[in-house]
N, C-alpha and C. Protein backbone atom coordinates (compact mmCIF):
# COMPACT_ATOMS: atom_id res chain seq x y z
N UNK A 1 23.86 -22.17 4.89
CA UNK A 1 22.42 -22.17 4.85
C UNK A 1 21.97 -22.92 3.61
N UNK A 2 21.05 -23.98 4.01
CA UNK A 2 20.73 -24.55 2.39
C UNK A 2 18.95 -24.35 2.15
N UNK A 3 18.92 -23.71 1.02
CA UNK A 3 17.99 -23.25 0.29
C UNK A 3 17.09 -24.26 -0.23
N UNK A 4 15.45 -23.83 -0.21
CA UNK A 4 14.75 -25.10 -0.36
C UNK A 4 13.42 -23.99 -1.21
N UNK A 5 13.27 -25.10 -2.39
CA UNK A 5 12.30 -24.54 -3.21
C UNK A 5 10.71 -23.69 -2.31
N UNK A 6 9.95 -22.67 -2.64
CA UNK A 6 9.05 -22.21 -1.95
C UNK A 6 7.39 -22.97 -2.69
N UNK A 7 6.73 -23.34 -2.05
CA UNK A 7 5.38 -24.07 -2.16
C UNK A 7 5.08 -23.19 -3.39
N UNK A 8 3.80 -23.48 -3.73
CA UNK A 8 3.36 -23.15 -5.52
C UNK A 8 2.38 -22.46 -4.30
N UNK A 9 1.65 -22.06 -3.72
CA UNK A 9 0.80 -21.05 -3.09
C UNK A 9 1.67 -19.82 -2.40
N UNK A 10 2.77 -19.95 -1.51
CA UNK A 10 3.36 -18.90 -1.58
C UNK A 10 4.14 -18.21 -2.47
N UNK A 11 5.16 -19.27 -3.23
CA UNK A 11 5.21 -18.02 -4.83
C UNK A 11 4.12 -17.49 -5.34
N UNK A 12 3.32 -17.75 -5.22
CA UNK A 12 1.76 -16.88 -6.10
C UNK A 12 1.61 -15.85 -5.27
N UNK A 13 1.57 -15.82 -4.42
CA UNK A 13 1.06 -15.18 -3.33
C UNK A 13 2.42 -13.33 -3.24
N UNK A 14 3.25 -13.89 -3.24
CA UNK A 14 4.85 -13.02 -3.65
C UNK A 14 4.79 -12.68 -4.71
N UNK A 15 4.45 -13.54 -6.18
CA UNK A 15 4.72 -12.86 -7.26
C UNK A 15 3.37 -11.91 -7.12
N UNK A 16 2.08 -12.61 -6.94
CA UNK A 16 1.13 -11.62 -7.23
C UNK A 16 1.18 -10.11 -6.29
N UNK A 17 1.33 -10.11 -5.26
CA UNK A 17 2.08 -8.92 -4.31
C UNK A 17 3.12 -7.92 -4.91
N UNK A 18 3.83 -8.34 -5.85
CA UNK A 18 4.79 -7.74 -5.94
C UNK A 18 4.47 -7.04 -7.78
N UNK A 19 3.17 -8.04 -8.77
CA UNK A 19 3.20 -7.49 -9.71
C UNK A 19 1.96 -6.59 -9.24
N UNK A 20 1.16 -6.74 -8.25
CA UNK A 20 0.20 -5.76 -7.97
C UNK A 20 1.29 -4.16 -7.77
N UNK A 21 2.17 -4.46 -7.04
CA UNK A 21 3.11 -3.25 -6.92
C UNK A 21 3.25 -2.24 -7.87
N UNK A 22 3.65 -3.25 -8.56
CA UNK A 22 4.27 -2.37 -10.19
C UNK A 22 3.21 -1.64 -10.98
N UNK A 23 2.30 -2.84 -11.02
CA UNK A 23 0.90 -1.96 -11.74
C UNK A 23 0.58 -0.57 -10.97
N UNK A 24 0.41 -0.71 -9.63
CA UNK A 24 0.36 0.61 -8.79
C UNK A 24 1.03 1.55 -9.03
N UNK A 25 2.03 1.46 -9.56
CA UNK A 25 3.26 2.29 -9.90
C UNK A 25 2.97 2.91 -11.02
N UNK A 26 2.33 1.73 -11.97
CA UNK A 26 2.39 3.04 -13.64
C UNK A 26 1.06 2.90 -13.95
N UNK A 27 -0.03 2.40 -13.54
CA UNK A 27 -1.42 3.22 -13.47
C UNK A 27 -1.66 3.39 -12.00
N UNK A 28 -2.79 4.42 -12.30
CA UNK A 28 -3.61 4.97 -10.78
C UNK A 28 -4.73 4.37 -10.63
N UNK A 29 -4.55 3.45 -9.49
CA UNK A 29 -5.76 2.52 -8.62
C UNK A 29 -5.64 3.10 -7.48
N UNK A 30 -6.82 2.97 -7.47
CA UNK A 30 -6.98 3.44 -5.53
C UNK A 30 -6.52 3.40 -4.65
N UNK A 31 -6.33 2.01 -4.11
CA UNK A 31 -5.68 1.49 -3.14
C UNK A 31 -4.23 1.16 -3.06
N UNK A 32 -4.39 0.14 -4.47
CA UNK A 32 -2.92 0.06 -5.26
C UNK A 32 -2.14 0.68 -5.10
N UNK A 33 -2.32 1.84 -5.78
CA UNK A 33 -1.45 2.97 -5.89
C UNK A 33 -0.52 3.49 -4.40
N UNK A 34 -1.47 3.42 -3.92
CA UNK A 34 -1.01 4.06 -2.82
C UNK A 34 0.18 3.25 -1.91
N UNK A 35 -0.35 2.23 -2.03
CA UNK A 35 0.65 1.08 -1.12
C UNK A 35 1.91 -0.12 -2.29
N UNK A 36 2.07 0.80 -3.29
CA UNK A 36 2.84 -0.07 -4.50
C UNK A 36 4.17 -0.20 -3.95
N UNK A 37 4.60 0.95 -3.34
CA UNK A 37 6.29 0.37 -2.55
C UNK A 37 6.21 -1.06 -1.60
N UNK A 38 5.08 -0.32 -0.62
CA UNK A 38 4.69 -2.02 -0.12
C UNK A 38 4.13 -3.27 -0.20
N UNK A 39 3.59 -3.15 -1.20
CA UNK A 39 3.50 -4.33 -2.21
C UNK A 39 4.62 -4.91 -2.73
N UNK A 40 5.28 -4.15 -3.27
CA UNK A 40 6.77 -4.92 -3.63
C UNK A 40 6.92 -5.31 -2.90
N UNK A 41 7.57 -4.58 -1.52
CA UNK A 41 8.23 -5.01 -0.73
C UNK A 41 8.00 -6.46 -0.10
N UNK A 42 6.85 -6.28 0.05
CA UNK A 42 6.20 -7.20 0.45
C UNK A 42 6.03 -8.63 -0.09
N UNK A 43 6.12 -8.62 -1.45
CA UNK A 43 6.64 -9.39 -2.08
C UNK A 43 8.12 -10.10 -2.38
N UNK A 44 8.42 -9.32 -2.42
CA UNK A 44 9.89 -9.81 -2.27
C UNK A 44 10.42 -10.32 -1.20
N UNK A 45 9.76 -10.11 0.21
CA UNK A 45 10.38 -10.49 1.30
C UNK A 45 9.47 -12.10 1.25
N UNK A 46 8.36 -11.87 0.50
CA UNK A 46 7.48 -13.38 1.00
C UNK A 46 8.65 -14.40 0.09
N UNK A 47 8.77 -14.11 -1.10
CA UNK A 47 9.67 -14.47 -1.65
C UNK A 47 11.48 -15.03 -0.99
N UNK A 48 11.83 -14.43 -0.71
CA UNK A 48 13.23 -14.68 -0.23
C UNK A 48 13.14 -15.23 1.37
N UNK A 49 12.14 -14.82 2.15
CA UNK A 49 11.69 -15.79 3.39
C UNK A 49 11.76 -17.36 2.94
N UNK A 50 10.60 -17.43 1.85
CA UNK A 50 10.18 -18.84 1.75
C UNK A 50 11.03 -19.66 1.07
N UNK A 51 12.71 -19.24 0.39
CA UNK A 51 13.27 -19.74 -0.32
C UNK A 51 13.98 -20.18 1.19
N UNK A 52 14.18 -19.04 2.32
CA UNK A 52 15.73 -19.35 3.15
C UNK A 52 14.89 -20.65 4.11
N UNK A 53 13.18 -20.27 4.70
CA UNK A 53 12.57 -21.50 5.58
C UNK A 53 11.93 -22.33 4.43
N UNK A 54 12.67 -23.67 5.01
CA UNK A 54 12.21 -25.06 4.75
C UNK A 54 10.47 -25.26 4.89
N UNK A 55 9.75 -25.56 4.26
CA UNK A 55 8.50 -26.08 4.11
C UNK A 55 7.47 -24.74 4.45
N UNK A 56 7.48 -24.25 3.63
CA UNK A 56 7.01 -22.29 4.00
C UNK A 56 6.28 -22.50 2.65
């Protein structure tokens, strides 16, 4: 499988997903909070998707 850099809008899009997570995690936001596992998650998968598909 060959690996191909991810666009500068979907890394933003992954990192910001995934540091919204964390913040959810060690302060209490509303919404945040509540969905911070899936925020990571969510991040991380936009992340490692867009590294394995070509032009993502």
């Amino acid at each position: 499988m060959k690996l191909s850099a991810p666009k500068k809008v979907t890394w933003y899009t992954g990192v910001i997903a995934g540091v919204l997570g964390l913040i959810g995690n060690w302060i209490t936001l509303p919404v945040v909070t509540e969905a911070s596992f899936i925020l990571v998650t969510i991040g991380f998968a936009v992340l490692a998707i867009s590294t394995a598909v070509k032009n993502m």
